[in-house]
PDB file of N, CA and C in Angstrom:
ATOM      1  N   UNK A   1      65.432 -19.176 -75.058  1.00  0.00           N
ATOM      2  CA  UNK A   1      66.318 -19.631 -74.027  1.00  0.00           C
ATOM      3  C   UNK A   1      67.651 -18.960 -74.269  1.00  0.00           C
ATOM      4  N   UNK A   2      68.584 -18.083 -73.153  1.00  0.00           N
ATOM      5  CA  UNK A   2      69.262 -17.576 -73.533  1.00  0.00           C
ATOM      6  C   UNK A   2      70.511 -18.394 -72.430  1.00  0.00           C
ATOM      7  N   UNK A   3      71.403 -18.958 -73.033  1.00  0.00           N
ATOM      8  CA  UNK A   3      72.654 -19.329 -72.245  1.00  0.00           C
ATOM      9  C   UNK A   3      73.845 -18.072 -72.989  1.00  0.00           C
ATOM     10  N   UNK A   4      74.704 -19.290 -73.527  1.00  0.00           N
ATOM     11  CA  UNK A   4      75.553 -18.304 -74.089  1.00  0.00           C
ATOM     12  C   UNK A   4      74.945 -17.585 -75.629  1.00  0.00           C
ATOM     13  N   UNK A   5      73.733 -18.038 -76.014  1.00  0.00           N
ATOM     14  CA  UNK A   5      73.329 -17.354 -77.289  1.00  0.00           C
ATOM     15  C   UNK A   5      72.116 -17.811 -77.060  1.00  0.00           C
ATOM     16  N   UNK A   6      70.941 -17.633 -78.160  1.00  0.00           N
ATOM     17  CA  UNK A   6      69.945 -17.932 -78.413  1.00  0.00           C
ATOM     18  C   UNK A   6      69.687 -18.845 -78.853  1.00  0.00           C
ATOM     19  N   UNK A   7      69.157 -20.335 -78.398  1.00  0.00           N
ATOM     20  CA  UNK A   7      69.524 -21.645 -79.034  1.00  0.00           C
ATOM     21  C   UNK A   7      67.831 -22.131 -79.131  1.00  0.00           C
ATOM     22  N   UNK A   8      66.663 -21.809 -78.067  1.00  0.00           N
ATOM     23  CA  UNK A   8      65.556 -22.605 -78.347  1.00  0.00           C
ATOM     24  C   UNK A   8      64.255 -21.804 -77.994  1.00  0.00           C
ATOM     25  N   UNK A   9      63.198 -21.845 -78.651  1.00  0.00           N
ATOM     26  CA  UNK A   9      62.055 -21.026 -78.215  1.00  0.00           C
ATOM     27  C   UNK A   9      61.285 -21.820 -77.690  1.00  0.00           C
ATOM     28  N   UNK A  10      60.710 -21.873 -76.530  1.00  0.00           N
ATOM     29  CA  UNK A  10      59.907 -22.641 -75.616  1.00  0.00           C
ATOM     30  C   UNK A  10      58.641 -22.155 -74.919  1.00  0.00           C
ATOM     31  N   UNK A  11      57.845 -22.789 -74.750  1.00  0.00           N
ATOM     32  CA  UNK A  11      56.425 -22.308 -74.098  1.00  0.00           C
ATOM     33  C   UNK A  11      56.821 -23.703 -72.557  1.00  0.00           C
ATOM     34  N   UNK A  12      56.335 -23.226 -71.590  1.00  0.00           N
ATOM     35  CA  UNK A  12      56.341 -23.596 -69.864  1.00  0.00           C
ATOM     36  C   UNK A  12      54.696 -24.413 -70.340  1.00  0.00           C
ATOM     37  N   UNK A  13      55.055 -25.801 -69.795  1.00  0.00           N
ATOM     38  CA  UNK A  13      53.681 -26.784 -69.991  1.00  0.00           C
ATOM     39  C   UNK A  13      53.311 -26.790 -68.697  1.00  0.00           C
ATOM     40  N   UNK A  14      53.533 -26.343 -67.691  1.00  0.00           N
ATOM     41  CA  UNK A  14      52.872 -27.068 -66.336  1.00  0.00           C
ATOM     42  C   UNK A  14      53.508 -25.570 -65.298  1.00  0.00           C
ATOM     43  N   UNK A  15      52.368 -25.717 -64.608  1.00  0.00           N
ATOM     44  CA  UNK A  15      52.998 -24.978 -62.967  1.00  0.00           C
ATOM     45  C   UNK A  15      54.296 -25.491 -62.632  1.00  0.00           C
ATOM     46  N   UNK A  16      54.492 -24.703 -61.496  1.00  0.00           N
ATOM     47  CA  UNK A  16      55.580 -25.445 -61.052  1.00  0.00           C
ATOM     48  C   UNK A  16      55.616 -26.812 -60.071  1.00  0.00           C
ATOM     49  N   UNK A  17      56.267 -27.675 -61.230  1.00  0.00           N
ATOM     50  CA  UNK A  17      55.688 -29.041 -60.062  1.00  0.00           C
ATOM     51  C   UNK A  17      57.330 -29.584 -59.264  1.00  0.00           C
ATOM     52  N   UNK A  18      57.154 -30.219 -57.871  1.00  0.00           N
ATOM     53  CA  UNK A  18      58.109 -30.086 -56.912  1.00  0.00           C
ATOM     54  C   UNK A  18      58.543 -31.945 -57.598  1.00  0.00           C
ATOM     55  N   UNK A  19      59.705 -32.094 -56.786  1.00  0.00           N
ATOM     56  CA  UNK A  19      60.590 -32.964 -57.192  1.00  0.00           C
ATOM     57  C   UNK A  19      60.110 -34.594 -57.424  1.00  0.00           C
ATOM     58  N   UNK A  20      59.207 -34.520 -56.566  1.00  0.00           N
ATOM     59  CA  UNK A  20      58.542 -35.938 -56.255  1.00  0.00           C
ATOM     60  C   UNK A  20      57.334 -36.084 -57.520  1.00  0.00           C
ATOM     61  N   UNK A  21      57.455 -35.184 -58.566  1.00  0.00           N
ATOM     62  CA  UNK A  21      56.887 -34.915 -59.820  1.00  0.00           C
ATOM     63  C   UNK A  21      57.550 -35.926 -60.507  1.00  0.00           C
ATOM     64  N   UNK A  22      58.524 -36.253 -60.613  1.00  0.00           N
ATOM     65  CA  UNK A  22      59.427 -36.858 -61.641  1.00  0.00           C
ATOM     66  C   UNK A  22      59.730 -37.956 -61.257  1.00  0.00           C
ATOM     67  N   UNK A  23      59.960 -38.766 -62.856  1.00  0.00           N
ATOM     68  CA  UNK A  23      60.078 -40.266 -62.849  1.00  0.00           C
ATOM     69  C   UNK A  23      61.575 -40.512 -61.804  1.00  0.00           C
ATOM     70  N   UNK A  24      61.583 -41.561 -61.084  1.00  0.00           N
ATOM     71  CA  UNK A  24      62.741 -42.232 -60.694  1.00  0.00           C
ATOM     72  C   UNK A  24      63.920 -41.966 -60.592  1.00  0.00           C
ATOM     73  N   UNK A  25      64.447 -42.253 -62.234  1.00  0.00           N
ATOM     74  CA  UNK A  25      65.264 -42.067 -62.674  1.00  0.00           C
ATOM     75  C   UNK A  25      66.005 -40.940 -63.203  1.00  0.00           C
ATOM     76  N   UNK A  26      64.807 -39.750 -63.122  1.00  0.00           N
ATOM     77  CA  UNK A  26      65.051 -38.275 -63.570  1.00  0.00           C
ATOM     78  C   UNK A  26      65.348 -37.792 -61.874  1.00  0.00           C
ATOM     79  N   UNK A  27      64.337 -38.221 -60.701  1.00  0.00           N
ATOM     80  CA  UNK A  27      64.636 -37.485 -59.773  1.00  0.00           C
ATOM     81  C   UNK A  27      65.977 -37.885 -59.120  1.00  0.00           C
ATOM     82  N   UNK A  28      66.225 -39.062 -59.466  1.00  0.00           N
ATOM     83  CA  UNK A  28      68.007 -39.542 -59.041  1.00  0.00           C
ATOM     84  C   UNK A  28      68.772 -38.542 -59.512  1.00  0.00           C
ATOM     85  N   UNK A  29      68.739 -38.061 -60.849  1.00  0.00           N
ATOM     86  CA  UNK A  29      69.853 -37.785 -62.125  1.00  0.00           C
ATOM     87  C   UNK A  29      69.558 -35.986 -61.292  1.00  0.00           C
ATOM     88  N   UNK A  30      68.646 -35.647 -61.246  1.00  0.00           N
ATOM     89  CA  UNK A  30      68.211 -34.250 -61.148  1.00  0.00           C
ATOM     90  C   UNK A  30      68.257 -33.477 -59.686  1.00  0.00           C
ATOM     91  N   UNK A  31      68.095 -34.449 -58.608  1.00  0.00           N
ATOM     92  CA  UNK A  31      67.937 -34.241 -57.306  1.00  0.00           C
ATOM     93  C   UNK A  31      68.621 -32.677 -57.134  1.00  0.00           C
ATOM     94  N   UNK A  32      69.848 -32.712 -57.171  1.00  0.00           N
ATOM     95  CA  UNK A  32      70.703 -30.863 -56.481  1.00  0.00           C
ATOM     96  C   UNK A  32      69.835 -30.092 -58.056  1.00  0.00           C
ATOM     97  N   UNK A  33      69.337 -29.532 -58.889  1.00  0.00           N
ATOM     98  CA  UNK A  33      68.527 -28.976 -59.982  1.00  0.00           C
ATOM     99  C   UNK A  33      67.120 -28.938 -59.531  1.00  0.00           C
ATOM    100  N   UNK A  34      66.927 -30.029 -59.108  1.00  0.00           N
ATOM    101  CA  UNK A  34      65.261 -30.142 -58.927  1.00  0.00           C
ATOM    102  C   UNK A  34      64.687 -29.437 -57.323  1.00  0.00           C
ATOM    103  N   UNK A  35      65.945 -29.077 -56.674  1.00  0.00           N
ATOM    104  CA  UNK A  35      65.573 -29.246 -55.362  1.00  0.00           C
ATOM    105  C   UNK A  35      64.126 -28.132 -54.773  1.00  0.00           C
ATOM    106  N   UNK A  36      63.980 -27.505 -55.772  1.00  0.00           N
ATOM    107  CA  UNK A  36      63.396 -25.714 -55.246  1.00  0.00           C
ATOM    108  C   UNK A  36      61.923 -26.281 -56.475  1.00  0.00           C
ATOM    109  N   UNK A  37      62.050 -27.301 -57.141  1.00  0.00           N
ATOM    110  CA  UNK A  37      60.771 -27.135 -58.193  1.00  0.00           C
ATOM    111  C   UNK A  37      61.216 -27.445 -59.298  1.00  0.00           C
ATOM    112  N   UNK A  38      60.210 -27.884 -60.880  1.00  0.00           N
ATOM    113  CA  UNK A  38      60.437 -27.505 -61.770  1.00  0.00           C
ATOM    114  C   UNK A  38      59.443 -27.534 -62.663  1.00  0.00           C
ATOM    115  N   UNK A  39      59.557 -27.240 -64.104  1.00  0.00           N
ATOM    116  CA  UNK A  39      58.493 -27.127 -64.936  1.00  0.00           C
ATOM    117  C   UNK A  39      58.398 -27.757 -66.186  1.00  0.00           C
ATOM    118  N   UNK A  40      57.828 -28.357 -66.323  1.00  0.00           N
ATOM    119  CA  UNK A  40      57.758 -29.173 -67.878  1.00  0.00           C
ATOM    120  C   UNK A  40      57.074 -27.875 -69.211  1.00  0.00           C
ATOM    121  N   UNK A  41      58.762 -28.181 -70.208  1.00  0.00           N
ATOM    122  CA  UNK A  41      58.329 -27.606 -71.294  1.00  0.00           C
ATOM    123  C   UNK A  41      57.988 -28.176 -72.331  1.00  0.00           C
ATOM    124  N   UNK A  42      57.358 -27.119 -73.135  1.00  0.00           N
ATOM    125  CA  UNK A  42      57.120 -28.367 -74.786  1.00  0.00           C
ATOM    126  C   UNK A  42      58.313 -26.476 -75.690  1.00  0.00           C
ATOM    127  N   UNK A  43      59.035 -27.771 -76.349  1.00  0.00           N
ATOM    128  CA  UNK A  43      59.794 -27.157 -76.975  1.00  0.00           C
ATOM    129  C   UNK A  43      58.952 -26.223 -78.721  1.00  0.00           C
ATOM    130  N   UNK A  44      59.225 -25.132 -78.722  1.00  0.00           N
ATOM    131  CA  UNK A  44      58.454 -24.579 -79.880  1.00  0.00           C
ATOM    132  C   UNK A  44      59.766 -24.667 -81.408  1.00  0.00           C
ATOM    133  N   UNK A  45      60.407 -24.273 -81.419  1.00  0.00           N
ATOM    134  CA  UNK A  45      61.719 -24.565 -81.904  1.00  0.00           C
ATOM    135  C   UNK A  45      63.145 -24.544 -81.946  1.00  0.00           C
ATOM    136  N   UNK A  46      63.781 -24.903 -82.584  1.00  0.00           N
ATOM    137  CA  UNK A  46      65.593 -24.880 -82.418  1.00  0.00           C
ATOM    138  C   UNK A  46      66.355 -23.956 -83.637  1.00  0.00           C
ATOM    139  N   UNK A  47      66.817 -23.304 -82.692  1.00  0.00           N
ATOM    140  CA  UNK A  47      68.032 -22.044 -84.478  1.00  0.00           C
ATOM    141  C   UNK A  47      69.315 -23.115 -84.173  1.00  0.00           C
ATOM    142  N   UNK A  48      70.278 -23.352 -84.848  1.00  0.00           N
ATOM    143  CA  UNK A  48      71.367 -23.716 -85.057  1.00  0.00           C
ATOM    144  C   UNK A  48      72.418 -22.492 -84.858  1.00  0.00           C
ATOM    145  N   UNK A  49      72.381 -21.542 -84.784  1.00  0.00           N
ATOM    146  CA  UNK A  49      72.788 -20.503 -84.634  1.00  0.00           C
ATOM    147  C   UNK A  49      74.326 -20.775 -84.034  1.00  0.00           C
ATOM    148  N   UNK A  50      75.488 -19.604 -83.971  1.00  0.00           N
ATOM    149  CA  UNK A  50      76.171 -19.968 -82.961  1.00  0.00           C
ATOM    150  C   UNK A  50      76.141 -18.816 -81.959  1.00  0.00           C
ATOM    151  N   UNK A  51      76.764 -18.874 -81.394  1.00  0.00           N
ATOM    152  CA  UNK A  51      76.053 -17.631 -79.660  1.00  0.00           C
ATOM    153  C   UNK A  51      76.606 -16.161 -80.342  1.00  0.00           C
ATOM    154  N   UNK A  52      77.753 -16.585 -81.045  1.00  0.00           N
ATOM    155  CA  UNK A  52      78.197 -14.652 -81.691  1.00  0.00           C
ATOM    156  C   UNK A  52      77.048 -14.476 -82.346  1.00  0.00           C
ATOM    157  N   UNK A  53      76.187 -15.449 -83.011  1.00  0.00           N
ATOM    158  CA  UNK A  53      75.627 -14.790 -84.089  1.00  0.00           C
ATOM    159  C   UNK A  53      74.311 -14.525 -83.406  1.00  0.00           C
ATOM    160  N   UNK A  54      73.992 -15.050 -82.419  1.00  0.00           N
ATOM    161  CA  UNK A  54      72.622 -14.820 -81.898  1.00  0.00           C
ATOM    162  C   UNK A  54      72.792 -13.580 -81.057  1.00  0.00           C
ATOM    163  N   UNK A  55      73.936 -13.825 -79.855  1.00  0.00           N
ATOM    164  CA  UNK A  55      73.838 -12.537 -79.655  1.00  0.00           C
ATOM    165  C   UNK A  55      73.864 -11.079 -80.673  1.00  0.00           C
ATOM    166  N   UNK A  56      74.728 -11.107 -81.574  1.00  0.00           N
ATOM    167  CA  UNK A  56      74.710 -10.312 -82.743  1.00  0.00           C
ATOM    168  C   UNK A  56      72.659  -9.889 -83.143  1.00  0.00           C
ATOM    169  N   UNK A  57      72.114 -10.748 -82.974  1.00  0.00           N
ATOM    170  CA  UNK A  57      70.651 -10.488 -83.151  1.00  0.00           C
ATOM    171  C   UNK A  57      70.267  -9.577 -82.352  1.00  0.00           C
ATOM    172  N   UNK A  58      70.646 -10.136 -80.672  1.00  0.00           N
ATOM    173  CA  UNK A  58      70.012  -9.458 -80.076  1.00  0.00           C
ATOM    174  C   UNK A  58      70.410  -7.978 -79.767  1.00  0.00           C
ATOM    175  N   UNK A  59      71.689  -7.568 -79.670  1.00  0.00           N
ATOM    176  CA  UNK A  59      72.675  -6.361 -79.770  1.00  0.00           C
ATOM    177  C   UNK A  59      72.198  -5.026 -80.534  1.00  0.00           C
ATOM    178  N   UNK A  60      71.617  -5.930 -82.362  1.00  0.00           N
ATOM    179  CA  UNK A  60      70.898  -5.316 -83.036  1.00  0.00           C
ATOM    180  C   UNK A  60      69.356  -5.096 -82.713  1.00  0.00           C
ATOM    181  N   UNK A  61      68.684  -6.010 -82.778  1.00  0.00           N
ATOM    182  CA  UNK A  61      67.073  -5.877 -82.839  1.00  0.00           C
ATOM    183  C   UNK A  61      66.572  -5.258 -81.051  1.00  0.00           C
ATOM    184  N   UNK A  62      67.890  -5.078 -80.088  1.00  0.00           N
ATOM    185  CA  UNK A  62      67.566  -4.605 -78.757  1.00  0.00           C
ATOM    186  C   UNK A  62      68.106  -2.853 -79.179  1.00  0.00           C
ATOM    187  N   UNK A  63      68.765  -2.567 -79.782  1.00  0.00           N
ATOM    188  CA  UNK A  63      69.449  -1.525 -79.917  1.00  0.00           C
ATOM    189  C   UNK A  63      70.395  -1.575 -78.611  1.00  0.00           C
ATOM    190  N   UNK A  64      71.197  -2.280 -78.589  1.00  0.00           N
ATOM    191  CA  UNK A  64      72.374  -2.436 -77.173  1.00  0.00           C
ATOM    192  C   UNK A  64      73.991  -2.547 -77.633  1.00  0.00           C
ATOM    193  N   UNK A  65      74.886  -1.376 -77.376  1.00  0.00           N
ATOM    194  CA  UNK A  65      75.646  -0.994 -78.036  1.00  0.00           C
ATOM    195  C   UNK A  65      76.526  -2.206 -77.815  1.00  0.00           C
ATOM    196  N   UNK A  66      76.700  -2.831 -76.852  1.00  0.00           N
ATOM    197  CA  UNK A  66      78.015  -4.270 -76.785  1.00  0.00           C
ATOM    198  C   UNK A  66      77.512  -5.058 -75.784  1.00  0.00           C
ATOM    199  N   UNK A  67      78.591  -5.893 -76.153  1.00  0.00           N
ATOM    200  CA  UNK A  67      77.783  -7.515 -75.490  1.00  0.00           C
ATOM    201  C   UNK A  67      78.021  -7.047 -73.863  1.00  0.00           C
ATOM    202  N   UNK A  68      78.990  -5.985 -73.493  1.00  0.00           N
ATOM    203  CA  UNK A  68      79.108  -5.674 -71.938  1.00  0.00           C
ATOM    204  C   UNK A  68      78.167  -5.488 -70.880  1.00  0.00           C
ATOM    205  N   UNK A  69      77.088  -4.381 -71.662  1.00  0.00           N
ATOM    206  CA  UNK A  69      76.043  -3.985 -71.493  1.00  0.00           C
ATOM    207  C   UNK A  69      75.041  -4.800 -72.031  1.00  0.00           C
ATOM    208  N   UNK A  70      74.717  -5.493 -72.897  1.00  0.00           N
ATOM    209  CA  UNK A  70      73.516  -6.858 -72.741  1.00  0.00           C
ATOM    210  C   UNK A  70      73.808  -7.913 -71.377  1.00  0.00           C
ATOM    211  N   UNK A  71      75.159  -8.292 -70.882  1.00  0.00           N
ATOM    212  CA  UNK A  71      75.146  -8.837 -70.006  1.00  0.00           C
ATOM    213  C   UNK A  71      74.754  -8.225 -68.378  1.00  0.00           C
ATOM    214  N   UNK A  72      75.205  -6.965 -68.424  1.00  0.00           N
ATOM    215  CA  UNK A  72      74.700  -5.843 -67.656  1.00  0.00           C
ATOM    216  C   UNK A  72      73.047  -6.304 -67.390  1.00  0.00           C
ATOM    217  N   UNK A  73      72.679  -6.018 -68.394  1.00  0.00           N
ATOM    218  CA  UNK A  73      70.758  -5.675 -68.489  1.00  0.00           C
ATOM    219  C   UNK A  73      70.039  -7.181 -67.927  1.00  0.00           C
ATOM    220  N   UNK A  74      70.900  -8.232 -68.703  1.00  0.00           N
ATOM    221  CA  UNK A  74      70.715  -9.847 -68.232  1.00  0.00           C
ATOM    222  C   UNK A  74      70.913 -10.251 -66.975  1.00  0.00           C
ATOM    223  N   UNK A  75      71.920  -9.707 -66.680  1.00  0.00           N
ATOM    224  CA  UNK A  75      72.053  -9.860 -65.243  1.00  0.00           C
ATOM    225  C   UNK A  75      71.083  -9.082 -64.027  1.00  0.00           C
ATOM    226  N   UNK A  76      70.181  -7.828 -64.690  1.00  0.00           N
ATOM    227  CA  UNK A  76      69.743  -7.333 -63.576  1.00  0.00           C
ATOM    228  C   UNK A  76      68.014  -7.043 -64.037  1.00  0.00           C
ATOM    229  N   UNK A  77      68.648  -8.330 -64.783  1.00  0.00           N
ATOM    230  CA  UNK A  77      66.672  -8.937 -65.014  1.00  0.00           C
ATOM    231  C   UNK A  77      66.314  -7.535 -65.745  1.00  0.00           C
ATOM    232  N   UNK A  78      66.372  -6.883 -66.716  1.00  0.00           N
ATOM    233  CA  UNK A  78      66.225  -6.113 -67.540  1.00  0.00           C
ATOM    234  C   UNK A  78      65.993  -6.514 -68.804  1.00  0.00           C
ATOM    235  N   UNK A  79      65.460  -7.280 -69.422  1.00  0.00           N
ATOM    236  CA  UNK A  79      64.506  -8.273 -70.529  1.00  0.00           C
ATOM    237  C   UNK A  79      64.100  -8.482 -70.837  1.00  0.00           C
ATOM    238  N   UNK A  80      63.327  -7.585 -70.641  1.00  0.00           N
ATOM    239  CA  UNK A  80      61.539  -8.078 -71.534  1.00  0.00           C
ATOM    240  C   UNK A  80      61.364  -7.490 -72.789  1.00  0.00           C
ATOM    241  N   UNK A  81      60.646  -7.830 -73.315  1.00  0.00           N
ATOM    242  CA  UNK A  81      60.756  -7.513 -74.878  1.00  0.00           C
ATOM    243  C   UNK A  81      59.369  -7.327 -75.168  1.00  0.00           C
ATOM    244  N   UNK A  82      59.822  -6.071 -75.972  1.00  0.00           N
ATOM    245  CA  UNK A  82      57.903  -5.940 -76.592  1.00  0.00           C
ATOM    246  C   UNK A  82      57.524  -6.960 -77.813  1.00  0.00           C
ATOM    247  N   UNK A  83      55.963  -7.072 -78.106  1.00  0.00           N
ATOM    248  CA  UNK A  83      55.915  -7.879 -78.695  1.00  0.00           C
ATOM    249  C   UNK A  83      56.547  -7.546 -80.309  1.00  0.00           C
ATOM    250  N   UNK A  84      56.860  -6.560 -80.777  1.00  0.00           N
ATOM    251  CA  UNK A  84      57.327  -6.291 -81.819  1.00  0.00           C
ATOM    252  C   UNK A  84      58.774  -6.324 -81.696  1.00  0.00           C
ATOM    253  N   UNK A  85      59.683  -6.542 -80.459  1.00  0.00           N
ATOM    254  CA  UNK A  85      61.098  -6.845 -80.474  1.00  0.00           C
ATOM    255  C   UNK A  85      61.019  -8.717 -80.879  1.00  0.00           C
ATOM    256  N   UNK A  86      60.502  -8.975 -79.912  1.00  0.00           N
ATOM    257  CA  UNK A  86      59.949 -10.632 -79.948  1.00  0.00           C
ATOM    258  C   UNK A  86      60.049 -11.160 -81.381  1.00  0.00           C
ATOM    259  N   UNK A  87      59.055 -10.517 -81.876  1.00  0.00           N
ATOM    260  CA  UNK A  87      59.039 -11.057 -83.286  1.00  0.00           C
ATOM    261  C   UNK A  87      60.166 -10.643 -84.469  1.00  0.00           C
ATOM    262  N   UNK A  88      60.547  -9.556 -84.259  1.00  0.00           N
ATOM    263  CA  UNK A  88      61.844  -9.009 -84.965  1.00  0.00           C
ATOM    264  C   UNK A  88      62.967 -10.308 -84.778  1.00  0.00           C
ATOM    265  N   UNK A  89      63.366 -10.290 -83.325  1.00  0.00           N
ATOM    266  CA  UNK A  89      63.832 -11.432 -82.939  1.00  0.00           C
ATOM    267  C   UNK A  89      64.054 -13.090 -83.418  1.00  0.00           C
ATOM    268  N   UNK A  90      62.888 -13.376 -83.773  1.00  0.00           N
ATOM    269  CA  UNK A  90      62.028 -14.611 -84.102  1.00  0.00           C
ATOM    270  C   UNK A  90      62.690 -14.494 -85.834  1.00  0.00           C
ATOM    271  N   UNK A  91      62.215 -13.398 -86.186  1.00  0.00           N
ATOM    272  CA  UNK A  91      62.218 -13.416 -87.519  1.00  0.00           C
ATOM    273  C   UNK A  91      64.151 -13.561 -87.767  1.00  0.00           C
ATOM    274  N   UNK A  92      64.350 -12.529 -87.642  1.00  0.00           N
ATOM    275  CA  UNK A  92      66.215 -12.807 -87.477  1.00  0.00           C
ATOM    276  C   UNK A  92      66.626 -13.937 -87.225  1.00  0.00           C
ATOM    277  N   UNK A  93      66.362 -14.603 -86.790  1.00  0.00           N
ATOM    278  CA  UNK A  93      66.854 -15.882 -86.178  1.00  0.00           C
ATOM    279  C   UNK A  93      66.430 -16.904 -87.101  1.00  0.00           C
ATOM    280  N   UNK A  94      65.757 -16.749 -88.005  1.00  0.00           N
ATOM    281  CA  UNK A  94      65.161 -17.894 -88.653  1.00  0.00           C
ATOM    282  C   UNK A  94      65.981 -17.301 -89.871  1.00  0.00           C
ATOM    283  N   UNK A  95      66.023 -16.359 -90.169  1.00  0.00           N
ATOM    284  CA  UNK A  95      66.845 -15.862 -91.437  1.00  0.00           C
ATOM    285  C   UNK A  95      68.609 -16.426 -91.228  1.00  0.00           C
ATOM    286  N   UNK A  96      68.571 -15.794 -90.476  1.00  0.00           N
ATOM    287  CA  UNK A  96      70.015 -16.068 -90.012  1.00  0.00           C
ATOM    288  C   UNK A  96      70.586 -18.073 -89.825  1.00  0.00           C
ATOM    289  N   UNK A  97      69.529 -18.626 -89.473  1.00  0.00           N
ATOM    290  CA  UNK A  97      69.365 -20.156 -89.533  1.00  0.00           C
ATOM    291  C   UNK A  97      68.766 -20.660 -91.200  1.00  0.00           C
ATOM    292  N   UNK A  98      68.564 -19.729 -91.805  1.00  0.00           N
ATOM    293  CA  UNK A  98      67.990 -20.598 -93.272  1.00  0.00           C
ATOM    294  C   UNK A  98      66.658 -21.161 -93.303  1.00  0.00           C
ATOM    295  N   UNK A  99      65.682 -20.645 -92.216  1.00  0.00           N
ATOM    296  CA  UNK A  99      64.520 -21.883 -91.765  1.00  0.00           C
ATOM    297  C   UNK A  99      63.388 -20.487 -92.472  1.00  0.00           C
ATOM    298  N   UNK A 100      63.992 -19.500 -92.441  1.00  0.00           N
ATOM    299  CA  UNK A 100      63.139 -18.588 -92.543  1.00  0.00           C
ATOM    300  C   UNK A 100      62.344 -17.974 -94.086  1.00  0.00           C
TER     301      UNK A 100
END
């Protein structure tokens, strides 16, 4: 999951299910978010990381000279990662968190 850094690795549990999917009290809280769909995840794990340092991962293990140009590539859906960046990735991140 990438916001301002790399904070959670997640696998997508379900299609996309529409608003009337959700309990009550979630579709109250969620209604303007939920409006287009959504998807239930199961969380795989959490880095503690802070966003310099994750991005710092990715900068390196992408070969991407500054954060100008990672936001560049992010923004124009340019992201995919081979499976040997993935895991480079994975692995950094757990080092860099102590879990590793």
């Amino acid at each position: 999951m990438l916001k301002v850094g790399l904070c959670a690795e997640f696998q997508i549990a379900s299609l996309v299910l529409g608003p009337s999917d959700l309990d009550p009290f979630l579709k109250d809280e969620l209604r303007t978010e939920t409006r287009f769909g959504f998807v239930r995840i199961k969380e795989v794990r959490r880095w503690g990381l802070s966003s310099a340092a994750s991005q710092t991962v990715l900068l390196n293990v992408l070969q991407i000279p500054d954060q100008a140009e990672l936001s560049r590539r992010l923004t124009l859906g340019m992201h995919r990662l081979t499976q040997a960046e993935y895991e480079t990735i994975v692995k950094e991140m757990q080092q860099q968190a102590g879990t590793g």
